[in-house]
C-alpha atoms as a PDB file:
ATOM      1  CA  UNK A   1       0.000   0.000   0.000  1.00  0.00           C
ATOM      2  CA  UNK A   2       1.183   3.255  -1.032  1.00  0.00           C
ATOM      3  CA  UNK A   3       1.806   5.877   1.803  1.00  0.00           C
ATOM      4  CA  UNK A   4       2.315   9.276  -0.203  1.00  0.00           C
ATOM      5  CA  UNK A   5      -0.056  11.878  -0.026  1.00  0.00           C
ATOM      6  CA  UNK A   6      -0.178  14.549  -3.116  1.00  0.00           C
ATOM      7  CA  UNK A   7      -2.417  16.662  -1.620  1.00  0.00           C
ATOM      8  CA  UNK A   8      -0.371  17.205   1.674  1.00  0.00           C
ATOM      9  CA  UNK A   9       2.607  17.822  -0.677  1.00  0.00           C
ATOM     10  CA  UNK A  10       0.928  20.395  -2.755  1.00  0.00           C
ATOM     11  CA  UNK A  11      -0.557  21.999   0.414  1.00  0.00           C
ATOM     12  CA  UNK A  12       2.514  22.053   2.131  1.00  0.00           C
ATOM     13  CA  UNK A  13       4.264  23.939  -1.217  1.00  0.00           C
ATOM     14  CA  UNK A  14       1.239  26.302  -1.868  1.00  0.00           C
ATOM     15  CA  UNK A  15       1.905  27.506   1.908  1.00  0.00           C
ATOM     16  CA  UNK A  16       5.511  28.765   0.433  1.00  0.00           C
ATOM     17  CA  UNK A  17       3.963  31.043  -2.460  1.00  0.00           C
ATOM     18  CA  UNK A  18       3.008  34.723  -2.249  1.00  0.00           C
ATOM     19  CA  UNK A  19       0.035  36.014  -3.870  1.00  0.00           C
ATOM     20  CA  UNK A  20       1.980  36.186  -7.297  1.00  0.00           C
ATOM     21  CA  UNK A  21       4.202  33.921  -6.762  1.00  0.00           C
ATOM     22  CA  UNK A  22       4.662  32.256 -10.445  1.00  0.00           C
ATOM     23  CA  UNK A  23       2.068  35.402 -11.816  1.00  0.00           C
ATOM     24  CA  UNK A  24       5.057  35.610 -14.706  1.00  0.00           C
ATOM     25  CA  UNK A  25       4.469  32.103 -15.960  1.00  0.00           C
ATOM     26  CA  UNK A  26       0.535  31.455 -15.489  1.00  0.00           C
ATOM     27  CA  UNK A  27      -0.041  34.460 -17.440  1.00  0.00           C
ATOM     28  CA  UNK A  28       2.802  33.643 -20.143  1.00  0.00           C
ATOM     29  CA  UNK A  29       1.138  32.896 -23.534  1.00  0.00           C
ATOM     30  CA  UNK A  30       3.622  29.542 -23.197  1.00  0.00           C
ATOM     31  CA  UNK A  31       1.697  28.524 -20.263  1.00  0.00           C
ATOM     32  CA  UNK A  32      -2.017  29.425 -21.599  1.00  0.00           C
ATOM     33  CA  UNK A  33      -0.608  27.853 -24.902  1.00  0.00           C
ATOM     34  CA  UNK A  34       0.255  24.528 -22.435  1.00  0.00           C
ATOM     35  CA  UNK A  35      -3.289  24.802 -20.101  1.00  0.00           C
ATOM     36  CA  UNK A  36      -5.954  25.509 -23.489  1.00  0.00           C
ATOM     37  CA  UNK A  37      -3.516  22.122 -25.083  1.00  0.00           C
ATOM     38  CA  UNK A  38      -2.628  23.595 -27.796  1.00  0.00           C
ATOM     39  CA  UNK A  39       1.095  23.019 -29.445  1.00  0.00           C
ATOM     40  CA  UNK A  40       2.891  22.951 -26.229  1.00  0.00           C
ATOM     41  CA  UNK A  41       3.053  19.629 -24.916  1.00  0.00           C
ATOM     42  CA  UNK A  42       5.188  19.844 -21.565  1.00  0.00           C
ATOM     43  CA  UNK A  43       6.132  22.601 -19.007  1.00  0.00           C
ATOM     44  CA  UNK A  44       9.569  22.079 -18.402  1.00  0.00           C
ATOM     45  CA  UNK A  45      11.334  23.928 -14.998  1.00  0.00           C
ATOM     46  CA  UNK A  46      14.811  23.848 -14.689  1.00  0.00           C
ATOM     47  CA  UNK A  47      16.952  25.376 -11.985  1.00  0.00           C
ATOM     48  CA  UNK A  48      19.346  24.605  -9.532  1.00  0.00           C
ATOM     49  CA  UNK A  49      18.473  22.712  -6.615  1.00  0.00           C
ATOM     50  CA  UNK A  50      16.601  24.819  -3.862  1.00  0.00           C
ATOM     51  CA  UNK A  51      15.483  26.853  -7.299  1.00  0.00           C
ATOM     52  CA  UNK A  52      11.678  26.943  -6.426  1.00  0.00           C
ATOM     53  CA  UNK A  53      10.534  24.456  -9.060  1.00  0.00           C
ATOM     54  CA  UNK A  54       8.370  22.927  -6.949  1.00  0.00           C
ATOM     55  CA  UNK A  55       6.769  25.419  -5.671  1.00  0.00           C
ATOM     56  CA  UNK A  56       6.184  27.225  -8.925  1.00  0.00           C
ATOM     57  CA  UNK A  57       5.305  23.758 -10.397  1.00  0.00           C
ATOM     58  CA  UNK A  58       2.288  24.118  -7.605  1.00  0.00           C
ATOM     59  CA  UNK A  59       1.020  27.659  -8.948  1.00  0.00           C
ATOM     60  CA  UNK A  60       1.174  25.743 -12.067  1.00  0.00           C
ATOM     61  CA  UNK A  61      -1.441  22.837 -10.989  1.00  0.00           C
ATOM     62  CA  UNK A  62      -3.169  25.647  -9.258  1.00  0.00           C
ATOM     63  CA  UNK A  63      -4.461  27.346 -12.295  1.00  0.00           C
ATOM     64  CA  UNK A  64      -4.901  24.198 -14.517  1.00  0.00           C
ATOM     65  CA  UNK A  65      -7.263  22.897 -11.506  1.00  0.00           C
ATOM     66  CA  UNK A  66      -9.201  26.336 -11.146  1.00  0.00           C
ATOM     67  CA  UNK A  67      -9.538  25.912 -14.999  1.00  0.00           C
ATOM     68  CA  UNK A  68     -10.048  22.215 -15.769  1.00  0.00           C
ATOM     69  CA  UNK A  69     -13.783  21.424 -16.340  1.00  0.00           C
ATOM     70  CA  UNK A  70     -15.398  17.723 -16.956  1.00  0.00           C
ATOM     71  CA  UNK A  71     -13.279  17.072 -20.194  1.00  0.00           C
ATOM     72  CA  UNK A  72      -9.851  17.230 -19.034  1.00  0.00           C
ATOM     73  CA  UNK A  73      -8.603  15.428 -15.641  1.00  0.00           C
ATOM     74  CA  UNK A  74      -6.088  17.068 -13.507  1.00  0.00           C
ATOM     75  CA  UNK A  75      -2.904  15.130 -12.047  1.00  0.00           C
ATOM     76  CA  UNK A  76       0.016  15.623 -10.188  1.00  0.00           C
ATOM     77  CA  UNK A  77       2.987  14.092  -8.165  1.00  0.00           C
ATOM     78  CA  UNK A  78       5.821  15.934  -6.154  1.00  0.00           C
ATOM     79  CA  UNK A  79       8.800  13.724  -6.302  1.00  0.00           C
ATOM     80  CA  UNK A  80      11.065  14.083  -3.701  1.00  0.00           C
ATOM     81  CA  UNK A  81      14.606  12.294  -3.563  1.00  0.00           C
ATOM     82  CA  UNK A  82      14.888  11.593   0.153  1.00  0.00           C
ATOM     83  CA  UNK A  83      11.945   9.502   0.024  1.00  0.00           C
ATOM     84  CA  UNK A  84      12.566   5.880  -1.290  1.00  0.00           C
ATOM     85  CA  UNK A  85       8.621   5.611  -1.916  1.00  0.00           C
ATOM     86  CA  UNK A  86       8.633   8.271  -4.622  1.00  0.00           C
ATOM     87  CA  UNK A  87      11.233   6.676  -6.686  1.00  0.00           C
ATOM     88  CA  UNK A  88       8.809   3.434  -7.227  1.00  0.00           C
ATOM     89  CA  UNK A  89       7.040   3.649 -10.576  1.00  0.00           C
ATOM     90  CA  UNK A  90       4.316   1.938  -9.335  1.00  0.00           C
ATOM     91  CA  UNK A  91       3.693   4.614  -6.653  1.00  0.00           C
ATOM     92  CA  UNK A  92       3.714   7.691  -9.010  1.00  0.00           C
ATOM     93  CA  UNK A  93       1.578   5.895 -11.730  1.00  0.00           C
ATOM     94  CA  UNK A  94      -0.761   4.173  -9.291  1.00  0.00           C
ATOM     95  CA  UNK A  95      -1.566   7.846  -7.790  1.00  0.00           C
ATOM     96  CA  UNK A  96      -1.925   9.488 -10.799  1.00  0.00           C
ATOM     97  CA  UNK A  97      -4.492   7.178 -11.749  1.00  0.00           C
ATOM     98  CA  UNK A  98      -5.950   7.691  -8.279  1.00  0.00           C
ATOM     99  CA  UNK A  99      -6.568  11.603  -9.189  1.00  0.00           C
ATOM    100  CA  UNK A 100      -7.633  10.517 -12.671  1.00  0.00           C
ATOM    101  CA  UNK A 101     -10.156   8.176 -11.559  1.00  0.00           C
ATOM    102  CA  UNK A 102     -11.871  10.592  -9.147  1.00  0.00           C
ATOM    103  CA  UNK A 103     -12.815  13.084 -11.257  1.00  0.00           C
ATOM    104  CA  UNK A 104     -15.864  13.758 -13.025  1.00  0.00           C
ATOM    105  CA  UNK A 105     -16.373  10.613 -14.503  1.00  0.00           C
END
């Protein structure tokens, strides 16, 4: 049985943002470009470690969740290196489906 929770993960990292924290990005026409699923495929964030990604990969999920509706499902996973659990494809796939499979059916 897996023992990861997303949602305490991306509560934990939304506590770390600001009000516009990520502002830049959401309201990039790479990102709209990325959340309407058109051309773009991926968001990629690279940095250094300690960079933020996470947490600006949370404003991210953030606005695609305030704007997903009944055709498109919403999933995420925080991977985190110290923790031998997220390194198990089996976790991060069998939680994604989790999300996937309670949403609007």
């Amino acid at each position: 049985m897996c023992t990861i929770s997303t949602g305490a993960n991306h509560e934990k990292n939304m506590r770390l943002c600001h009000p516009v924290t990520g502002l830049w990005l959401t309201e990039s026409d790479e990102f709209q470009q990325w959340l309407n699923g058109n051309e773009t495929t991926k968001l990629w964030f690279c940095s250094i470690p300690g960079g933020r990604k996470t947490v600006l990969a949370s404003t991210a999920f953030e606005e695609a969740i305030a704007k997903s509706d009944s055709k498109n499902a919403i999933a995420y996973f925080y991977c985190d290196y110290n923790d031998i659990a997220n390194q198990q494809t089996i976790n991060v796939l069998g939680l994604l489906a989790q999300q996937i499979s309670q949403q609007d059916e």
